[in-house]
Protein backbone atom coordinates (compact mmCIF):
# COMPACT_ATOMS: atom_id res chain seq x y z
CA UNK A 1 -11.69 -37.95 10.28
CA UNK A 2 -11.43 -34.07 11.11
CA UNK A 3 -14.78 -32.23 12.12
CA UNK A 4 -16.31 -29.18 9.97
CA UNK A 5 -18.93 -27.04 11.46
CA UNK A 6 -21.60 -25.85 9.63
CA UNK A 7 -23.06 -22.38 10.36
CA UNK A 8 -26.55 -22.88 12.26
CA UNK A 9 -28.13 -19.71 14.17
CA UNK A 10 -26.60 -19.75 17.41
CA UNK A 11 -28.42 -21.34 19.67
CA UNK A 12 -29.61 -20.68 23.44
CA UNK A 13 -28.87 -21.77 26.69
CA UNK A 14 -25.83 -24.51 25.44
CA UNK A 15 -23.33 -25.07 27.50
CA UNK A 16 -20.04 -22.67 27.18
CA UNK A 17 -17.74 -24.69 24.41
CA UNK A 18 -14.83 -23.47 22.03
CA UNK A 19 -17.72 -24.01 19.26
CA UNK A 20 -20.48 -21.92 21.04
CA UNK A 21 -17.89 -19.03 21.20
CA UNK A 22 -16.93 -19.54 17.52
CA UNK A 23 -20.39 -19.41 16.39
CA UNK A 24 -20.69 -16.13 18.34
CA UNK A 25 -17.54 -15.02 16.74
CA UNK A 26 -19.60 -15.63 13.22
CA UNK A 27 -22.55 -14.13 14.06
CA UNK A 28 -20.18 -11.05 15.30
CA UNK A 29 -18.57 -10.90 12.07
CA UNK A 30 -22.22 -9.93 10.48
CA UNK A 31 -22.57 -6.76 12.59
CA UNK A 32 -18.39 -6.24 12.53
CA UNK A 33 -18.63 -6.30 8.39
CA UNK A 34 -21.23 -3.45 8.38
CA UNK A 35 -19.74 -1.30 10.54
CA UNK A 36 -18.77 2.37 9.24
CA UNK A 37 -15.01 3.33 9.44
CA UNK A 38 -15.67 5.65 11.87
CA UNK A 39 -17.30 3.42 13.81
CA UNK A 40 -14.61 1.09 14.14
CA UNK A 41 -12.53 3.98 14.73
CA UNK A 42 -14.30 4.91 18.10
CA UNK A 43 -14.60 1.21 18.28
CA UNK A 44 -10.38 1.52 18.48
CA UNK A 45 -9.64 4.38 20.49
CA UNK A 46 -12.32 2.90 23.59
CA UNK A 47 -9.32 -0.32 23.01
CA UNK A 48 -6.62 1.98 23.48
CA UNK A 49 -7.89 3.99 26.07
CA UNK A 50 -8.89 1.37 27.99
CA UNK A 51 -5.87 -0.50 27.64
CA UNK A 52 -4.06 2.40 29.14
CA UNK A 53 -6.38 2.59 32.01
CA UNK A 54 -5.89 -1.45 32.65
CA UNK A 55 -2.25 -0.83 32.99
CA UNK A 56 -1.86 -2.26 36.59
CA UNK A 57 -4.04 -4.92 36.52
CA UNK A 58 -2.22 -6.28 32.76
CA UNK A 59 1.71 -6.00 34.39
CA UNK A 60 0.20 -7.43 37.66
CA UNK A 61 -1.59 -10.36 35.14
CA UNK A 62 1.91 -10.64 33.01
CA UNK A 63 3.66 -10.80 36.48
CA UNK A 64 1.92 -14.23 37.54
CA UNK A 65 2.60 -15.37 34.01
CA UNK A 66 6.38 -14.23 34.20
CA UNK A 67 6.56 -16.23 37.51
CA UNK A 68 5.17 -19.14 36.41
CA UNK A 69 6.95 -19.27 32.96
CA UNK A 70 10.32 -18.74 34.81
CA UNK A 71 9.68 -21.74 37.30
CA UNK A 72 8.64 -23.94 34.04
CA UNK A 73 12.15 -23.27 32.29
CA UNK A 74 10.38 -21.88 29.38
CA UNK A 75 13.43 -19.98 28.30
CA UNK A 76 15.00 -16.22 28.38
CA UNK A 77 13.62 -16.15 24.62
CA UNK A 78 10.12 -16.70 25.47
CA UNK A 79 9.83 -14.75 28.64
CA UNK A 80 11.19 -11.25 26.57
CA UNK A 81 8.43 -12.38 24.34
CA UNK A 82 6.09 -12.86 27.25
CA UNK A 83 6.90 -9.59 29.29
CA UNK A 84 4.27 -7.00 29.34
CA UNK A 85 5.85 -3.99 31.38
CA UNK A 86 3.92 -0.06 30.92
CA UNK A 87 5.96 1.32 28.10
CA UNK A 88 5.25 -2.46 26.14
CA UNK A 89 1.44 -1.67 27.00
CA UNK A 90 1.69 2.04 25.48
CA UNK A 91 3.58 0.83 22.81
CA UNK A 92 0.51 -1.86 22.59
CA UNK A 93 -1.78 1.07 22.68
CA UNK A 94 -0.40 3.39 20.49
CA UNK A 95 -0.26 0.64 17.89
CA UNK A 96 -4.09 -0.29 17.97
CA UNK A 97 -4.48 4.08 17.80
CA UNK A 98 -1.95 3.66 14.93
CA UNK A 99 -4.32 1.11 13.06
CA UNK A 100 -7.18 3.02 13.75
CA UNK A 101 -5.63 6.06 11.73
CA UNK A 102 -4.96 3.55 8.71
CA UNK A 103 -7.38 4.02 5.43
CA UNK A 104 -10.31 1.42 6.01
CA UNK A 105 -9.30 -1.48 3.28
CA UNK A 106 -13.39 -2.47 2.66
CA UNK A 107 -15.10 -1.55 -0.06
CA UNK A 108 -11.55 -0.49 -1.88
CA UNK A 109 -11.99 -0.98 -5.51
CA UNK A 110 -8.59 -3.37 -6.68
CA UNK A 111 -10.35 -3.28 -9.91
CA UNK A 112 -12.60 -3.46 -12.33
CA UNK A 113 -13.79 -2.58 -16.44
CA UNK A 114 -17.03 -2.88 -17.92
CA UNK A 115 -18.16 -5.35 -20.44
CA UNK A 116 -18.56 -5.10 -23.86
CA UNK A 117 -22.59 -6.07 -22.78
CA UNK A 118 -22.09 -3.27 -20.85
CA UNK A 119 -22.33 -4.69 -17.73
CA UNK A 120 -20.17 -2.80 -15.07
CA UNK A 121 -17.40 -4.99 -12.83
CA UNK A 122 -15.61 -3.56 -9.73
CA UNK A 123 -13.56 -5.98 -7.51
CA UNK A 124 -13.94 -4.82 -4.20
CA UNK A 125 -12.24 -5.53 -0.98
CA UNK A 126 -14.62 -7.07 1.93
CA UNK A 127 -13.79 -9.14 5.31
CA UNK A 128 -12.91 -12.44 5.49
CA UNK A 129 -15.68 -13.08 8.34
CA UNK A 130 -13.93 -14.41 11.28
CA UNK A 131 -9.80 -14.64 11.45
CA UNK A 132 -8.68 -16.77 13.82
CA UNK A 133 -4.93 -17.06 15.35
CA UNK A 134 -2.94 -19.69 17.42
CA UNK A 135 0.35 -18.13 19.10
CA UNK A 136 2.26 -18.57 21.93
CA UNK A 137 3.58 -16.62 24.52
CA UNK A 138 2.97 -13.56 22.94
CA UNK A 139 0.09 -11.51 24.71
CA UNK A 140 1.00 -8.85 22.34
CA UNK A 141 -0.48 -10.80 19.46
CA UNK A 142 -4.13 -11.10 21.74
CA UNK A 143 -3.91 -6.85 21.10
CA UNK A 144 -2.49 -6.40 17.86
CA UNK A 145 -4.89 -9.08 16.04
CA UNK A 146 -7.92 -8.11 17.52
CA UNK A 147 -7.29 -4.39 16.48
CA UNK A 148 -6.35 -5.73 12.47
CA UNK A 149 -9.18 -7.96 12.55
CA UNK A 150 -11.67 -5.08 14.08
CA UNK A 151 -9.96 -2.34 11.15
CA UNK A 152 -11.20 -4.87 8.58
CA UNK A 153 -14.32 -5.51 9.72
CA UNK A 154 -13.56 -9.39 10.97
CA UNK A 155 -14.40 -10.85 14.05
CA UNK A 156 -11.14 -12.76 15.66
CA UNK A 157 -10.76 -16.14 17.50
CA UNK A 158 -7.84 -15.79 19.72
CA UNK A 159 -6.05 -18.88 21.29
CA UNK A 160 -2.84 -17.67 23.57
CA UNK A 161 -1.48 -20.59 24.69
CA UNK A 162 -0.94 -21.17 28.41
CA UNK A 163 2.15 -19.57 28.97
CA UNK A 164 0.06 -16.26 28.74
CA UNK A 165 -3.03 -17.04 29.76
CA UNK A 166 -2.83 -14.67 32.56
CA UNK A 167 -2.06 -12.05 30.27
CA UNK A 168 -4.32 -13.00 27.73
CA UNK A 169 -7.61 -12.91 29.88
CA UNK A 170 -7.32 -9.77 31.26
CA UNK A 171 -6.67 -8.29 27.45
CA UNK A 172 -9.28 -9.88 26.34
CA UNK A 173 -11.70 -8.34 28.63
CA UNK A 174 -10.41 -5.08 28.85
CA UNK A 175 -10.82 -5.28 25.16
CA UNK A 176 -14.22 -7.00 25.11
CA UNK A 177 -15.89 -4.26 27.63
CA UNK A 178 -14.25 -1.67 25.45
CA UNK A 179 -16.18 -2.70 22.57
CA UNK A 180 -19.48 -2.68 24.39
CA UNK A 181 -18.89 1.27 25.69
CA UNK A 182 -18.53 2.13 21.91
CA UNK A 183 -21.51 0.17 20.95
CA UNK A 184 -20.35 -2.79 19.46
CA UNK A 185 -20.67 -6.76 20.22
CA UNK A 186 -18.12 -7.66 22.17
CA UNK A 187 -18.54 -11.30 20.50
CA UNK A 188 -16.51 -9.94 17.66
CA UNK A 189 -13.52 -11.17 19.88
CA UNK A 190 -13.59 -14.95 21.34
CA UNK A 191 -10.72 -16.59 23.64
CA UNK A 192 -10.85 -20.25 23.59
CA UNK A 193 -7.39 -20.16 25.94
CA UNK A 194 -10.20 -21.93 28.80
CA UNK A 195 -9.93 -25.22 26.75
CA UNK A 196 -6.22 -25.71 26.66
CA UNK A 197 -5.68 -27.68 23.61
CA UNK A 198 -8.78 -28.65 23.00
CA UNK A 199 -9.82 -25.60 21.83
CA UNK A 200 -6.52 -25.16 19.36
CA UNK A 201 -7.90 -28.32 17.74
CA UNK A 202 -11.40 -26.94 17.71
CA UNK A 203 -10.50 -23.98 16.05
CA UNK A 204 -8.23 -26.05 13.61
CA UNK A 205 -11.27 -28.09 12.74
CA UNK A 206 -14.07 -24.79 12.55
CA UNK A 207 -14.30 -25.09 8.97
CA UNK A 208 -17.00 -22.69 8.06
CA UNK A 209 -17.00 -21.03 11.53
CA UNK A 210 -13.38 -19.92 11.50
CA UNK A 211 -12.41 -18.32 7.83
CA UNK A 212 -8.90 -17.88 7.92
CA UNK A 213 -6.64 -19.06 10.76
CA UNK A 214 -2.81 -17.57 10.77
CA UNK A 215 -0.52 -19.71 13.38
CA UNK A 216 2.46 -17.43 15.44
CA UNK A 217 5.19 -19.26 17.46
CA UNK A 218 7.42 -22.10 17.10
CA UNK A 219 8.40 -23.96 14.14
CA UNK A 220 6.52 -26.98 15.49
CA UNK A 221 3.52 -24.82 16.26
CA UNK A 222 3.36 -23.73 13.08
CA UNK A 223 3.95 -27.22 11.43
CA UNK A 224 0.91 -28.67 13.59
CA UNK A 225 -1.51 -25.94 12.71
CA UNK A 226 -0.08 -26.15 8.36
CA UNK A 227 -0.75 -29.81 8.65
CA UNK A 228 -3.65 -30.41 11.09
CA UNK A 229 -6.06 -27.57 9.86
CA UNK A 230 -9.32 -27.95 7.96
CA UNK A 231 -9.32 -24.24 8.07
CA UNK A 232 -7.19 -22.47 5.67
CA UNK A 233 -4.02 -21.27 6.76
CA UNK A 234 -1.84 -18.14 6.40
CA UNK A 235 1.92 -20.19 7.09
CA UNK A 236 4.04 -17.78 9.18
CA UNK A 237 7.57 -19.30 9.47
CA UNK A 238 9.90 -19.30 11.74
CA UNK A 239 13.40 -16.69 11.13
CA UNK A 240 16.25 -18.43 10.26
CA UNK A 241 17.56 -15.09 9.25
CA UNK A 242 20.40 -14.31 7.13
CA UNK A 243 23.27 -11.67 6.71
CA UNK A 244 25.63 -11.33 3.89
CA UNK A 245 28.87 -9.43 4.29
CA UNK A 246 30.65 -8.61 0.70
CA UNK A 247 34.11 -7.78 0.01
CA UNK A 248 33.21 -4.13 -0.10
CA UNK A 249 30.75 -3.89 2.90
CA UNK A 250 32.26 -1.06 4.69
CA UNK A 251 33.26 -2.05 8.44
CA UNK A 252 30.87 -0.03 10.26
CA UNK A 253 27.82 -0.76 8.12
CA UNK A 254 28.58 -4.65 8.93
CA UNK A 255 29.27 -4.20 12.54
CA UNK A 256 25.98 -1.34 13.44
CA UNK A 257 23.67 -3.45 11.14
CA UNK A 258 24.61 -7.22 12.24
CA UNK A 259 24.66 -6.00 16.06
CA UNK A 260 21.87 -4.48 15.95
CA UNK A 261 19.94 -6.99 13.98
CA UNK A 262 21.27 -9.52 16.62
CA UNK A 263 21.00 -7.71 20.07
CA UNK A 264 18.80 -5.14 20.01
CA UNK A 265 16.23 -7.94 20.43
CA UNK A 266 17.41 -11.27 19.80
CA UNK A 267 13.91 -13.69 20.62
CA UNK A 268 12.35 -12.52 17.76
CA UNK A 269 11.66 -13.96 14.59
CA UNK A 270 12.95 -11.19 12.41
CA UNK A 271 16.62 -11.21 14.34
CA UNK A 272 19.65 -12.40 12.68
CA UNK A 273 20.57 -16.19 13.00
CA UNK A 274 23.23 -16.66 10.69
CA UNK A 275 26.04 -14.15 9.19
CA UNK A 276 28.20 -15.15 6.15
CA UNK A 277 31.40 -13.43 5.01
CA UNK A 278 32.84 -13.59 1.86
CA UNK A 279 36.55 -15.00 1.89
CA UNK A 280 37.66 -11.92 0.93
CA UNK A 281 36.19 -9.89 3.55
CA UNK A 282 36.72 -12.22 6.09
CA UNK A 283 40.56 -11.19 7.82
CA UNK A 284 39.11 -7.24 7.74
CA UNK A 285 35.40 -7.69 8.91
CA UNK A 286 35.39 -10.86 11.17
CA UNK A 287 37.88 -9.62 13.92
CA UNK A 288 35.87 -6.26 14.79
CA UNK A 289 32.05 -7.26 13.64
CA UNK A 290 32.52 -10.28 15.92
CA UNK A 291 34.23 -8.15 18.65
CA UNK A 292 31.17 -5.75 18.80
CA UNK A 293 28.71 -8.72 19.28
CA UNK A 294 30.81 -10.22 22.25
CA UNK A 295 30.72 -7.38 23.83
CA UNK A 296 26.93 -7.03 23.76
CA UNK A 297 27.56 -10.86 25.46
CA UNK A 298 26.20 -12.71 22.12
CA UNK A 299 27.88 -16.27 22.12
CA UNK A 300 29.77 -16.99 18.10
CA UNK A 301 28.80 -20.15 17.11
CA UNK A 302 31.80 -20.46 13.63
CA UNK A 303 33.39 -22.73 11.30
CA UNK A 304 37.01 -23.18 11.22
CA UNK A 305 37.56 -19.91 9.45
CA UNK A 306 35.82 -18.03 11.61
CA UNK A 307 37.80 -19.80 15.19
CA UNK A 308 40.95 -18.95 13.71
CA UNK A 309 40.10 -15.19 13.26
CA UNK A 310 37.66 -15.35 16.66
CA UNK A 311 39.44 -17.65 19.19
CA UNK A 312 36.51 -17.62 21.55
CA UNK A 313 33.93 -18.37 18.92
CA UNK A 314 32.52 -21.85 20.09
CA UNK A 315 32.72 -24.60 16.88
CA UNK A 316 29.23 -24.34 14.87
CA UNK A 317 27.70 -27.66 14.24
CA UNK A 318 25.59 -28.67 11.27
CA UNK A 319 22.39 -28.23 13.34
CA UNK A 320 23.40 -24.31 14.23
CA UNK A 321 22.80 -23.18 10.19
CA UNK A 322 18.97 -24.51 10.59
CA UNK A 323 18.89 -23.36 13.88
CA UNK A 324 16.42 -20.26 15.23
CA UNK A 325 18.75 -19.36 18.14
CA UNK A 326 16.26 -16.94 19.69
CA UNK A 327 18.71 -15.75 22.07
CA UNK A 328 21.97 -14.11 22.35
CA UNK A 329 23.43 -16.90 19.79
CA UNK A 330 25.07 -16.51 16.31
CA UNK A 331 26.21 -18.86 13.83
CA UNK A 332 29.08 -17.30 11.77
CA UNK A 333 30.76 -18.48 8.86
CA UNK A 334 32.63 -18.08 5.44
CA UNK A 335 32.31 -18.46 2.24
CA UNK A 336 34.02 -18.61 -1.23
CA UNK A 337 32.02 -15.94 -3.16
CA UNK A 338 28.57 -14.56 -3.07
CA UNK A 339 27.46 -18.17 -5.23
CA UNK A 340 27.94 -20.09 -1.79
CA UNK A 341 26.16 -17.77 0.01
CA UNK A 342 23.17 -17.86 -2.00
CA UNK A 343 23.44 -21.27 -2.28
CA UNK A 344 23.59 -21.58 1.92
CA UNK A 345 21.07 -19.53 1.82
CA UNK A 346 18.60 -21.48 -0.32
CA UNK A 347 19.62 -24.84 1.76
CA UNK A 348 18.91 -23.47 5.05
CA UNK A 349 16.56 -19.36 4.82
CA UNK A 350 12.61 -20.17 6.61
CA UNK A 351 11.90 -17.82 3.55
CA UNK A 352 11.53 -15.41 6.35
CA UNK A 353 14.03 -12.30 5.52
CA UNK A 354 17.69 -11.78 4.78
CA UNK A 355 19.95 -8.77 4.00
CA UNK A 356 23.05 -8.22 1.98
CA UNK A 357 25.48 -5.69 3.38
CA UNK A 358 27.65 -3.98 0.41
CA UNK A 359 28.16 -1.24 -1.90
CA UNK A 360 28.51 -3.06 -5.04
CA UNK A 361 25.83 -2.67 -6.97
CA UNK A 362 25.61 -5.81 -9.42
CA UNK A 363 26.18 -7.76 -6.21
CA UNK A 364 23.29 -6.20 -4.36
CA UNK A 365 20.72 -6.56 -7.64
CA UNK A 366 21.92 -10.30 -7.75
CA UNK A 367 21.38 -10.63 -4.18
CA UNK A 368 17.93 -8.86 -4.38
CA UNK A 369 16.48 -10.45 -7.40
CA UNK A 370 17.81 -13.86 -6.41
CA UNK A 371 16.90 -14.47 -2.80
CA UNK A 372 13.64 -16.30 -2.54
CA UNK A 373 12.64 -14.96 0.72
CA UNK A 374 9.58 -12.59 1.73
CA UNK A 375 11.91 -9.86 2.40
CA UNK A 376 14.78 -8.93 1.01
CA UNK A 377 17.12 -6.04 2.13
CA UNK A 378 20.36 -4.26 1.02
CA UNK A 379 22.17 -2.54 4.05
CA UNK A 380 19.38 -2.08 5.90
CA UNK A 381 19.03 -4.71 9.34
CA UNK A 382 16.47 -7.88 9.23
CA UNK A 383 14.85 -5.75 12.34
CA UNK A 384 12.99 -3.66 9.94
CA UNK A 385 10.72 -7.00 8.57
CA UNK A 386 7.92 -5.51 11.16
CA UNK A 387 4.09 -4.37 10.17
CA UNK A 388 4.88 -1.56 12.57
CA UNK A 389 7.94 0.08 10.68
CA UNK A 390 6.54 -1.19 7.43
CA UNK A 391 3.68 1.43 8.71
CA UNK A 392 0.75 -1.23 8.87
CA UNK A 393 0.37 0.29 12.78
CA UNK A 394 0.75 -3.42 13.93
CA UNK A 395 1.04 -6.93 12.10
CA UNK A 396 -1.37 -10.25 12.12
CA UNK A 397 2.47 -11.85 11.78
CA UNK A 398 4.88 -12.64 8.70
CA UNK A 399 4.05 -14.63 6.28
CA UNK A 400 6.43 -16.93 4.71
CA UNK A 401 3.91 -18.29 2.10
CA UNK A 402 3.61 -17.24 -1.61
CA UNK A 403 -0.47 -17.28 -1.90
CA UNK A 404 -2.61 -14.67 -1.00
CA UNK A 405 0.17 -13.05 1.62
CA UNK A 406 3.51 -12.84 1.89
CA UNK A 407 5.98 -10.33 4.18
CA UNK A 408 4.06 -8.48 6.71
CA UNK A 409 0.53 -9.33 6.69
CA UNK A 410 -1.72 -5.89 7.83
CA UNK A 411 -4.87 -4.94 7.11
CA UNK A 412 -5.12 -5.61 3.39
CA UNK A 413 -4.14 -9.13 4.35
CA UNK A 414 -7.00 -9.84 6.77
CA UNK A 415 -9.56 -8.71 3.45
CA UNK A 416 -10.69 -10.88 0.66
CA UNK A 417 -12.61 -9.43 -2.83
CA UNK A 418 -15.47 -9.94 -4.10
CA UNK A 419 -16.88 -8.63 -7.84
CA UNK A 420 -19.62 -6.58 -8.00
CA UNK A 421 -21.59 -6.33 -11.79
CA UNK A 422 -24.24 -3.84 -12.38
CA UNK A 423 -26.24 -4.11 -15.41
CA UNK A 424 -29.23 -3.23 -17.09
CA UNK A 425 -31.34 -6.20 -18.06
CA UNK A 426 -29.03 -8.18 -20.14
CA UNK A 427 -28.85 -11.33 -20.76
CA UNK A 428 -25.88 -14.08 -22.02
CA UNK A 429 -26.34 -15.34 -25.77
């Protein structure tokens, strides 16, 4: 039988429990939800600032981490997505700056009308409370959550996973005495990373402490936290990523955009997986697109078609077109027309993003209107499926889900509504 928590005052002198710090998180989010944009501006900048000043002690943090994650086989993958070096920690900073410079979401009016009573109705954006998140490996995330959350006026509850937990304790309290030299609770951010699994379960169980709870990492990760949770969920999904090369994609659209959604950082989720080529592209396209990617050292994993034109292309097995390679790995094959492709496409796409490369234009609108993913691009690479080039300053993750949020979730995502009516004593017949 799963636990729910109810919402009693917090009490005093308890001992330290993923709970107590949830409840703090809560009564956080009162103090968080009234705060004036400008004060959760200055709230931002003391982040940023001090997360410049913090450098050494985060990269010497995030080396012990790196250390410990390459003696535990955890993968070349996870360990890009692990590494915190000083231009990853500006980037980090000038992100949380970024959001800070965003129009405050609360209190937008999404809409509204008055009554024929004439009672007035506004829908109005307002927090969701407290949004908690479950990643891994990603100390990143700790940053770019807490500022979305902060933006929106939530409190977050922030579970790292161990691979970071280094990382992830020294963010957190470079972050947490940030917020107290601009005058706000630190409470409005929680780690439960000292509990170990214990406190992923507790925050899957927090129903009515936790509001929202949006899972990063793995495909099982994700699947645990979907299935487990008492909370509700925001499903981000895992990027079994697609790229579709036409019969008239010209050559060096297909070879720039598929290397560069492949190499240019292959552990994430928004990298290509899987490339299909239509038959009667294949004998031009194949030879040099797949000659470009070798020589960035990315390993072909093809069908028959694709070993005859690529001799050093390894044979693809069924299990590589559901695969998330998450590393210098492609799986490469053809196909009859652009009806197999989508059809491939529906069988195997996380619902994640995928891109057709081509200039006709019936082909493209088919391929747009038709692909049931949360992005979907026409010459353009699957890098670009990113709350920071989508210009949301940084991203709570990407949601494969249809309800509520789909694509890159940002600050809008992290707000509910609520109706406001105004009226002047009437009454309902």
């Amino acid at each position: 039988m799963s636990t729910a928590f109810a919402e009693p005052a917090a009490p005093s002198a308890v001992e330290d429990s993923p709970e107590t710090r949830m409840r703090a998180a809560k009564e956080a989010a009162r103090e968080t939800a009234r705060l004036t944009s400008d004060g959760k501006v200055r709230a931002l900048h003391a982040i940023a600032d001090a997360l410049s000043a913090a450098e050494a002690d985060i990269i010497a943090a995030n080396a012990r981490d790196l250390a410990r994650g390459a003696e535990d086989g955890i993968g070349d993958g996870l360990l890009d997505r692990l590494r915190l070096d000083r231009t990853r920690i500006l980037a980090l900073a000038s992100a949380v700056r970024e959001v800070a410079a965003l129009p405050d979401p609360v209190g937008r009016v999404v809409g509204g009308h008055r009554m024929p009573n004439g009672v007035a109705l506004e829908q109005v954006r307002v927090p969701f409370g407290v949004v908690g998140a479950i990643y891994e490996a990603r100390p990143n995330v700790t940053v770019d959550i807490a500022a979305l959350a902060l933006r929106s006026g939530n409190a977050a509850v922030l579970r790292g996973g161990s691979a970071a937990r280094e990382s992830n304790t020294v963010l957190v309290r470079v972050m947490r005495d940030a917020l107290a030299s601009a005058g706000v609770t630190p409470e409005a951010i929680q780690t439960v990373d000292d509990f170990g699994r214990d406190g992923a379960t507790a925050m899957m169980h927090a129903r009515g402490l936790i509001d929202v709870l949006v899972p990063r990492g793995s495909a099982a990760l994700i699947e645990t936290v979907v299935t487990e949770s008492t909370v509700p969920v925001i499903e981000t999904g895992a990027g079994v990523v697609h790229i579709v090369l036409d019969g008239t994609a010209p050559l060096d659209w297909a070879r720039d955009i598929v290397v560069n959604a492949k190499v240019q950082r292959p552990s994430v989720c928004n990298a290509v997986e899987t490339v299909l080529v239509l038959r009667e592209a294949a004998e031009r396209l194949v030879p040099e697109v797949a000659a470009a990617l070798t020589a960035q050292g990315v390993t072909i994993h093809g069908d028959d078609e694709i070993r005859r034109l690529v001799p050093d292309a390894v044979p693809a097995g069924a299990e590589d077109w559901a695969t998330e390679h998450m590393s210098l790995d492609l799986s490469m094959r053809v196909v009859d027309d652009l009806d197999e492709a989508l059809a491939h496409i529906r069988r195997y796409s996380t619902g994640h993003t995928e891109s057709i490369i081509s200039t006709d234009a019936l082909a493209i609108e088919r391929f747009l209107a038709e692909v049931d993913s949360a992005v979907v691009m026409a010459n353009a690479s699957t890098r670009f499926t990113d709350g920071g080039e989508f210009g949301f300053g940084a991203e709570v993750g990407i949601s494969t889900q249809k309800l509520h949020a789909r694509g890159p979730m940002g600050l809008a995502e992290l707000t509910s509504t609520k109706w406001l009516a105004r009226g002047a004593g009437q009454t309902r017949a």
